[in-house]
C-alpha atoms as a PDB file:
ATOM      1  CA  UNK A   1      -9.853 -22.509  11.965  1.00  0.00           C
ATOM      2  CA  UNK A   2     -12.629 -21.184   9.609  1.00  0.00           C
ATOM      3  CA  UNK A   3     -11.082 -19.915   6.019  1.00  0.00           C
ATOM      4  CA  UNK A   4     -13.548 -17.130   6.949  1.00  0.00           C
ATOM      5  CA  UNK A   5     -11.320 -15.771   9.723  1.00  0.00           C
ATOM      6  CA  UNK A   6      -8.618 -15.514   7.636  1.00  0.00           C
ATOM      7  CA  UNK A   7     -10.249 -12.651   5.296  1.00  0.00           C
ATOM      8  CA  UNK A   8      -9.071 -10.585   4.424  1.00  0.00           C
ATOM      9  CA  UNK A   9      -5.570 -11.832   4.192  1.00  0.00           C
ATOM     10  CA  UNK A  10      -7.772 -14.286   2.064  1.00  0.00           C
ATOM     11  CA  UNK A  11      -9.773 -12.447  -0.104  1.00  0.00           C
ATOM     12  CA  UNK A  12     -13.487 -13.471   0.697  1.00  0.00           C
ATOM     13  CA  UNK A  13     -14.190 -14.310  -2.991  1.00  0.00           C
ATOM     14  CA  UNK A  14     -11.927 -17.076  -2.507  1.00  0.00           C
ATOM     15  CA  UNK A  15     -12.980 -18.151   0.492  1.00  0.00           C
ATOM     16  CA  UNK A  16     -16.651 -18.209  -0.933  1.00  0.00           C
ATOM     17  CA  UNK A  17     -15.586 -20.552  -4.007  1.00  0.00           C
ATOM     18  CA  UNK A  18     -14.011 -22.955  -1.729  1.00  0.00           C
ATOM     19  CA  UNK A  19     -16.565 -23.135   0.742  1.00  0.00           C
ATOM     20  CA  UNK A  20     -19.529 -23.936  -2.224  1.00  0.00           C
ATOM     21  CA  UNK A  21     -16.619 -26.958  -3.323  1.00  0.00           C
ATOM     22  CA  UNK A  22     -16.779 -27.994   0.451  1.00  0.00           C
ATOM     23  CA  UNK A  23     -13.588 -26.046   1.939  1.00  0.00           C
ATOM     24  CA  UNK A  24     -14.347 -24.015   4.641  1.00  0.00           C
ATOM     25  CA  UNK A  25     -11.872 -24.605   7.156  1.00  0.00           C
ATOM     26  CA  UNK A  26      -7.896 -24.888   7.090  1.00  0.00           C
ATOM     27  CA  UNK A  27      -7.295 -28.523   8.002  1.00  0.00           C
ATOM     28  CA  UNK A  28     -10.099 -28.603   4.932  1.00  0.00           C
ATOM     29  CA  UNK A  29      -7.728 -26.892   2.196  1.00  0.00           C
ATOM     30  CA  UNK A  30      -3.969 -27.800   4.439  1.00  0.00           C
ATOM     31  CA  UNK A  31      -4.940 -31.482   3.767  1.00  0.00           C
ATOM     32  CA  UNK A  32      -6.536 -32.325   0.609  1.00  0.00           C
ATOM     33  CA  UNK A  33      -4.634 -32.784  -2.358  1.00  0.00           C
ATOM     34  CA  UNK A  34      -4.713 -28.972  -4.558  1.00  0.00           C
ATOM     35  CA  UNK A  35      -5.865 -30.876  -7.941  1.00  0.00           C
ATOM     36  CA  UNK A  36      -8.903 -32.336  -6.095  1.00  0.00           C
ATOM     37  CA  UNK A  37     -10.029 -28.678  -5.038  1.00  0.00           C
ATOM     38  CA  UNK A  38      -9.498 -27.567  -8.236  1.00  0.00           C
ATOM     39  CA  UNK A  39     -11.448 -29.696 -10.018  1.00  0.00           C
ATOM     40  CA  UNK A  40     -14.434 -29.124  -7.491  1.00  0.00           C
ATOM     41  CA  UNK A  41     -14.326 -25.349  -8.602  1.00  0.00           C
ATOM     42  CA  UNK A  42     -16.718 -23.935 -10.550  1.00  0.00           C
ATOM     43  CA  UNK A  43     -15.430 -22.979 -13.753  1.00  0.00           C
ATOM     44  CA  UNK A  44     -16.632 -19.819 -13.734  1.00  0.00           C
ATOM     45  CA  UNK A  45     -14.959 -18.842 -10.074  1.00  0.00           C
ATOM     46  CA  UNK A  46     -11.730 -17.957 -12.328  1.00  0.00           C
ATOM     47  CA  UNK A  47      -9.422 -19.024  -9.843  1.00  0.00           C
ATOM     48  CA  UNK A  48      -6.346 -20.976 -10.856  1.00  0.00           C
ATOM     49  CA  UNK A  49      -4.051 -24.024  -9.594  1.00  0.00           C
ATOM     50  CA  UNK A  50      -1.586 -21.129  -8.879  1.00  0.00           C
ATOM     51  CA  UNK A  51      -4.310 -19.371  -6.545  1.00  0.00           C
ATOM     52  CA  UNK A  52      -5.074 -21.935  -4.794  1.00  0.00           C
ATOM     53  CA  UNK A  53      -1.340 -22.964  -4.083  1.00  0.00           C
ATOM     54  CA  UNK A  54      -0.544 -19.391  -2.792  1.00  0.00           C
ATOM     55  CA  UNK A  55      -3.773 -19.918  -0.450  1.00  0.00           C
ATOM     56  CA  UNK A  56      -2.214 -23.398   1.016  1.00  0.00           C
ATOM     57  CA  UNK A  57       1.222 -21.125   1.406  1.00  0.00           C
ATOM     58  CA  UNK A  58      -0.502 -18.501   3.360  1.00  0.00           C
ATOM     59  CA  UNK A  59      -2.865 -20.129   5.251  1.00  0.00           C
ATOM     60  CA  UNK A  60      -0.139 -22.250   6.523  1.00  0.00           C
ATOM     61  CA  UNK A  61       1.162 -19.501   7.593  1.00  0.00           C
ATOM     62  CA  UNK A  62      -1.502 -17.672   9.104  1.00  0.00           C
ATOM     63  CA  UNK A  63      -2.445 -20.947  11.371  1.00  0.00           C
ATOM     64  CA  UNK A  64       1.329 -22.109  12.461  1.00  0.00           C
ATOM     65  CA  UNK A  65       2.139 -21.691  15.981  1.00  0.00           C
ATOM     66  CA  UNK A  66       5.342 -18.710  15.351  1.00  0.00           C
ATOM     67  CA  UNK A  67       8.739 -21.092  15.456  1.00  0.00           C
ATOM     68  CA  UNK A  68      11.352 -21.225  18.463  1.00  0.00           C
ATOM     69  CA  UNK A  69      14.655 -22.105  18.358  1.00  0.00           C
ATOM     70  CA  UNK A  70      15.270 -25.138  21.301  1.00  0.00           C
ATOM     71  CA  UNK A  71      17.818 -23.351  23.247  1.00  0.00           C
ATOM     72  CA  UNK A  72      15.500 -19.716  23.106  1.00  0.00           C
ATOM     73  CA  UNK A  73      12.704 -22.325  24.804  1.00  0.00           C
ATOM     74  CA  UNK A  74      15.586 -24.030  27.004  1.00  0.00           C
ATOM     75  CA  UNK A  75      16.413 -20.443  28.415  1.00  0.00           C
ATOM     76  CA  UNK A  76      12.707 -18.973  28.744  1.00  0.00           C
ATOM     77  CA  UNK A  77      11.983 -22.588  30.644  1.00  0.00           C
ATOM     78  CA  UNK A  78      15.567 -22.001  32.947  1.00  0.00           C
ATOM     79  CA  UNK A  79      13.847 -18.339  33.694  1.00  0.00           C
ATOM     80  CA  UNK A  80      10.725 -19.138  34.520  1.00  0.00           C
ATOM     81  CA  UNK A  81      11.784 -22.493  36.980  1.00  0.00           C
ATOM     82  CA  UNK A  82      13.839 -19.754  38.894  1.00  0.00           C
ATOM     83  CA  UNK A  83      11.152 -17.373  38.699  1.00  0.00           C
ATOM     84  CA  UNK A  84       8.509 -20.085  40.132  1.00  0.00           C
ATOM     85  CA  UNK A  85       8.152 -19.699  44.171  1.00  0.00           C
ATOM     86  CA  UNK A  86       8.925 -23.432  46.249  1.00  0.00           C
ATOM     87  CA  UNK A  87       6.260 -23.924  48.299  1.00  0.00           C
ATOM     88  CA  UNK A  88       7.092 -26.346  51.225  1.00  0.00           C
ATOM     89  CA  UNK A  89       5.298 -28.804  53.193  1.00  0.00           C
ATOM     90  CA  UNK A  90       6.982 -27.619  56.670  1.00  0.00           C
ATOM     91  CA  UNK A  91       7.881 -31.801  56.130  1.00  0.00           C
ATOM     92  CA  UNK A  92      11.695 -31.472  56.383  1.00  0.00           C
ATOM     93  CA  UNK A  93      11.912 -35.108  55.079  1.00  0.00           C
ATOM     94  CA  UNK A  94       9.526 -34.393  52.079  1.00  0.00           C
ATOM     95  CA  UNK A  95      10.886 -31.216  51.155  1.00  0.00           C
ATOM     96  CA  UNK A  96      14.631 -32.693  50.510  1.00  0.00           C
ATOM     97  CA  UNK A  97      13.096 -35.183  48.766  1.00  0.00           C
ATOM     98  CA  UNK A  98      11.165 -33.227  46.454  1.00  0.00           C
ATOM     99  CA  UNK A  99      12.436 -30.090  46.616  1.00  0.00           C
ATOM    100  CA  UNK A 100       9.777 -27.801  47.585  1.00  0.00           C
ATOM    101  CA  UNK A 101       6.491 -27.986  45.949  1.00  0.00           C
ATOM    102  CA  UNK A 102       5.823 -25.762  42.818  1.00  0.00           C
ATOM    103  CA  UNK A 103       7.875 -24.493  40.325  1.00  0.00           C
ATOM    104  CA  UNK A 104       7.007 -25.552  36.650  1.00  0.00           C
ATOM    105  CA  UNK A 105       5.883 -28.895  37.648  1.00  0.00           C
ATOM    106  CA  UNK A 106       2.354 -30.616  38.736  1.00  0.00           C
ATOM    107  CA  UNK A 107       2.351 -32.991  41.847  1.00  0.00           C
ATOM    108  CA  UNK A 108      -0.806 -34.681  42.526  1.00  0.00           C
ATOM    109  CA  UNK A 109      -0.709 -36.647  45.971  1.00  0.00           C
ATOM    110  CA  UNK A 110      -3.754 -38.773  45.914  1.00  0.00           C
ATOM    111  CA  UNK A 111      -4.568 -42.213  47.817  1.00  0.00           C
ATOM    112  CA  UNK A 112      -7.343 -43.869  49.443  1.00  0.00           C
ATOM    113  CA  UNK A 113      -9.161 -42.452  52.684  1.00  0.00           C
ATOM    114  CA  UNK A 114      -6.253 -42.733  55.793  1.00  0.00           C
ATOM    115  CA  UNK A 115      -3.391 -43.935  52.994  1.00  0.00           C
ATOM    116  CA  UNK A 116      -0.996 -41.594  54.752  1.00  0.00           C
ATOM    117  CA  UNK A 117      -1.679 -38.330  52.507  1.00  0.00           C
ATOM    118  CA  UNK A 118      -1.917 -36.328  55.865  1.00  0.00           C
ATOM    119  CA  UNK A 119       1.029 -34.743  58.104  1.00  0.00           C
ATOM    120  CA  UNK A 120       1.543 -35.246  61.652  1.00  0.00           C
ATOM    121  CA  UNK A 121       2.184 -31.973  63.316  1.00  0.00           C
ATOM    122  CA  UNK A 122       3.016 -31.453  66.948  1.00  0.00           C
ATOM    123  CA  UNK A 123       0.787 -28.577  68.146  1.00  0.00           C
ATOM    124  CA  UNK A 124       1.747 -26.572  71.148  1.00  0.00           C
ATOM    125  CA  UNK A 125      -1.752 -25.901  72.712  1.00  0.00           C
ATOM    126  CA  UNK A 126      -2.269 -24.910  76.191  1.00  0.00           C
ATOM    127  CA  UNK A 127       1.272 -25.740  77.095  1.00  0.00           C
ATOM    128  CA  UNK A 128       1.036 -29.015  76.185  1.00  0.00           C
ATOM    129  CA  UNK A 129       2.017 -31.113  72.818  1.00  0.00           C
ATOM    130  CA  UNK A 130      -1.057 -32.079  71.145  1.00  0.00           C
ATOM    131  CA  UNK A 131      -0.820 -34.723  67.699  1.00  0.00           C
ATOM    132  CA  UNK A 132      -2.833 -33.007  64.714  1.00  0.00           C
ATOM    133  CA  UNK A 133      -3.191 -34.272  61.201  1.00  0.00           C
ATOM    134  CA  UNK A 134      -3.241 -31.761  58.898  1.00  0.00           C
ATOM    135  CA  UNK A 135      -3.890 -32.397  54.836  1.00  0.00           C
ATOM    136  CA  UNK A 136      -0.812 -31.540  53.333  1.00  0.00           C
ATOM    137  CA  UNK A 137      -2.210 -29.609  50.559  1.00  0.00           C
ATOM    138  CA  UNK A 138      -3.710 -27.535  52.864  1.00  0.00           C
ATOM    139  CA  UNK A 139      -0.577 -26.998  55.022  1.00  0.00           C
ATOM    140  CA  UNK A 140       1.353 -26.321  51.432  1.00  0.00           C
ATOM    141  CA  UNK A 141      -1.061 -23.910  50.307  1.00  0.00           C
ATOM    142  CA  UNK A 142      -1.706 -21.841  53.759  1.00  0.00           C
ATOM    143  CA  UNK A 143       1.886 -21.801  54.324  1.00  0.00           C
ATOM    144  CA  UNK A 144       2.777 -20.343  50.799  1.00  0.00           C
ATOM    145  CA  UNK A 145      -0.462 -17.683  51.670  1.00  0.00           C
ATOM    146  CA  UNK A 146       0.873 -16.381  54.823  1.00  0.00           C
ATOM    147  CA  UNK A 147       4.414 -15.854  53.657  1.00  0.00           C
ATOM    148  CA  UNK A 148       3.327 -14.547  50.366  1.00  0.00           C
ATOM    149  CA  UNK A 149       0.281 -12.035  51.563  1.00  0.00           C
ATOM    150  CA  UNK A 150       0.247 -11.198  47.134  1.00  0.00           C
ATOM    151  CA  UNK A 151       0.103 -14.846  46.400  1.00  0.00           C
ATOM    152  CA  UNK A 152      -3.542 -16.336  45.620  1.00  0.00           C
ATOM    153  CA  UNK A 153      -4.628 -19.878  45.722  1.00  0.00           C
ATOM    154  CA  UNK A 154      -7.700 -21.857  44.355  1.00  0.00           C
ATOM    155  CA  UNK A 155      -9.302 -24.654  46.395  1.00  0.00           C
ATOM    156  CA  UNK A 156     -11.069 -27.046  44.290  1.00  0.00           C
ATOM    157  CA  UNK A 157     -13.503 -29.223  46.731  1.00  0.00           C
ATOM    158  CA  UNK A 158     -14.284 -31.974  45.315  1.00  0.00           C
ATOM    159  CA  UNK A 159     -15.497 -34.348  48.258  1.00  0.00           C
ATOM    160  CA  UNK A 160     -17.351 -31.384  50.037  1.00  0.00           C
ATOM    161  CA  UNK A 161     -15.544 -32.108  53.369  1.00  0.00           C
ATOM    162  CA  UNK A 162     -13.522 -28.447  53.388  1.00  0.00           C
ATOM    163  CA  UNK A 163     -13.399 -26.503  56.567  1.00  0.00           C
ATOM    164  CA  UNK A 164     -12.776 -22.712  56.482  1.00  0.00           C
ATOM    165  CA  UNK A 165     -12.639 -23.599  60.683  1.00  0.00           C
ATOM    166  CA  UNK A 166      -9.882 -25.916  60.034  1.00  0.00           C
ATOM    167  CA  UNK A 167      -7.869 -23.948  57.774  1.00  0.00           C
ATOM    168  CA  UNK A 168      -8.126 -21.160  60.217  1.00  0.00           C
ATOM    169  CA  UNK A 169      -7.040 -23.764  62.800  1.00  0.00           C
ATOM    170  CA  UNK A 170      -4.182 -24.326  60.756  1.00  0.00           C
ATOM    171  CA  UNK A 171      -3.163 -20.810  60.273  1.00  0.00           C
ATOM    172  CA  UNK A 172      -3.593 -20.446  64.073  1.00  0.00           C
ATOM    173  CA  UNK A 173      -0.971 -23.102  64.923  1.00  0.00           C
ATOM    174  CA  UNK A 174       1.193 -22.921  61.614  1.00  0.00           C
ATOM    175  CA  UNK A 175       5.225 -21.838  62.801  1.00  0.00           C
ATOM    176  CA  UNK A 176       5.193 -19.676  59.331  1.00  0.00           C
ATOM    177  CA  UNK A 177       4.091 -15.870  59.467  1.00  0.00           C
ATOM    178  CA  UNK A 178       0.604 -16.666  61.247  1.00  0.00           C
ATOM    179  CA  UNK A 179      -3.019 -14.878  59.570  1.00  0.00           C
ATOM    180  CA  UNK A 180      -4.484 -15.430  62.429  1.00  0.00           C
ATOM    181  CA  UNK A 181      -8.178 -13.471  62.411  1.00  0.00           C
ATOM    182  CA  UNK A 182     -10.792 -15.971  60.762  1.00  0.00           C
ATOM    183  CA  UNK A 183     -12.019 -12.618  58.398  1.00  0.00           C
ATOM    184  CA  UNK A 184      -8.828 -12.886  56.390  1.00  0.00           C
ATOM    185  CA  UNK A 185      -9.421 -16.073  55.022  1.00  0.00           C
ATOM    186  CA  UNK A 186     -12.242 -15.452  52.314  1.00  0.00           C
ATOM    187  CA  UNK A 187     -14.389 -17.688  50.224  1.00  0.00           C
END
């Protein structure tokens, strides 16, 4: 951070001096040793060793992340896991074994083209069973969106191969709380 954003808890003659002796950040006057700024001062500046140590004290300070006691982080981390929705894969295998997507946690599923990062679904269509694979990601997220209508969700396409057709498809023959006009699903 730039000494200058500290004024005027610093007071900007200060900050002046030590940015003519090269000083102009904190890491800049945290890091080097106080003698060596010292000596780069001007004579004429008037400040003192003393000044400059009360400087280090409150620009430490000023730039410190506020402490936390481990168990006050332990509890806010307890609140916000039970806070977190579980998102689930409609997989009943999967979701033992994981738990439910979401919570406080990142799961990337990733693989090569047809490595198995798809989920059979049995599709009632017509009367008859029909086999669909469906990208789990997409089931996760739709699923979570229809059963949480205040819930939002960001698609990041990064192969340019999404289908607003398919995920209405999806939402069409989901067994969750079915969107199932094409206009609710916006871009």
């Amino acid at each position: 951070m730039r000494l200058a954003a500290l004024v005027p808890s610093l007071s900007a003659e200060l900050v002046s001096s030590l940015g003519k002796c090269g000083v102009r950040t904190d890491a800049d006057l945290l890091f080097r040793p106080l003698v060596d700024i010292y000596r780069q001062l001007a004579p004429e500046s008037g400040i003192s060793l003393l000044d400059i140590e009360r400087a280090v004290e409150l620009t430490a300070k000023l730039a410190s992340a506020p402490g936390i006691a481990g168990d006050e982080l332990l509890a806010q981390e307890i609140q916000a896991q039970e806070r977190a929705p579980v998102l689930l894969s409609g997989v009943v295998g999967l979701d033992n074994l994981l738990g439910g997507f979401g919570g406080c946690r990142v799961i990337e599923i990733t693989g090569d083209r047809q490595s198995g990062k798809t989920v059979r679904a049995g599709v009632l269509s017509l009367g008859c069973i029909i086999e669909k694979y469906q990208t789990l990601a997409l089931n996760v997220i739709l699923r979570h969106l229809s059963e949480f209508p205040q819930a939002h969700a960001v698609w990041v396409d990064t192969t340019g191969d999404f289908s607003v057709e398919n995920c209405a498809q999806v939402l069409e023959t989901s067994n969750s709380r079915v969107l199932t006009s094409r206009s609710t699903i916006r871009m």
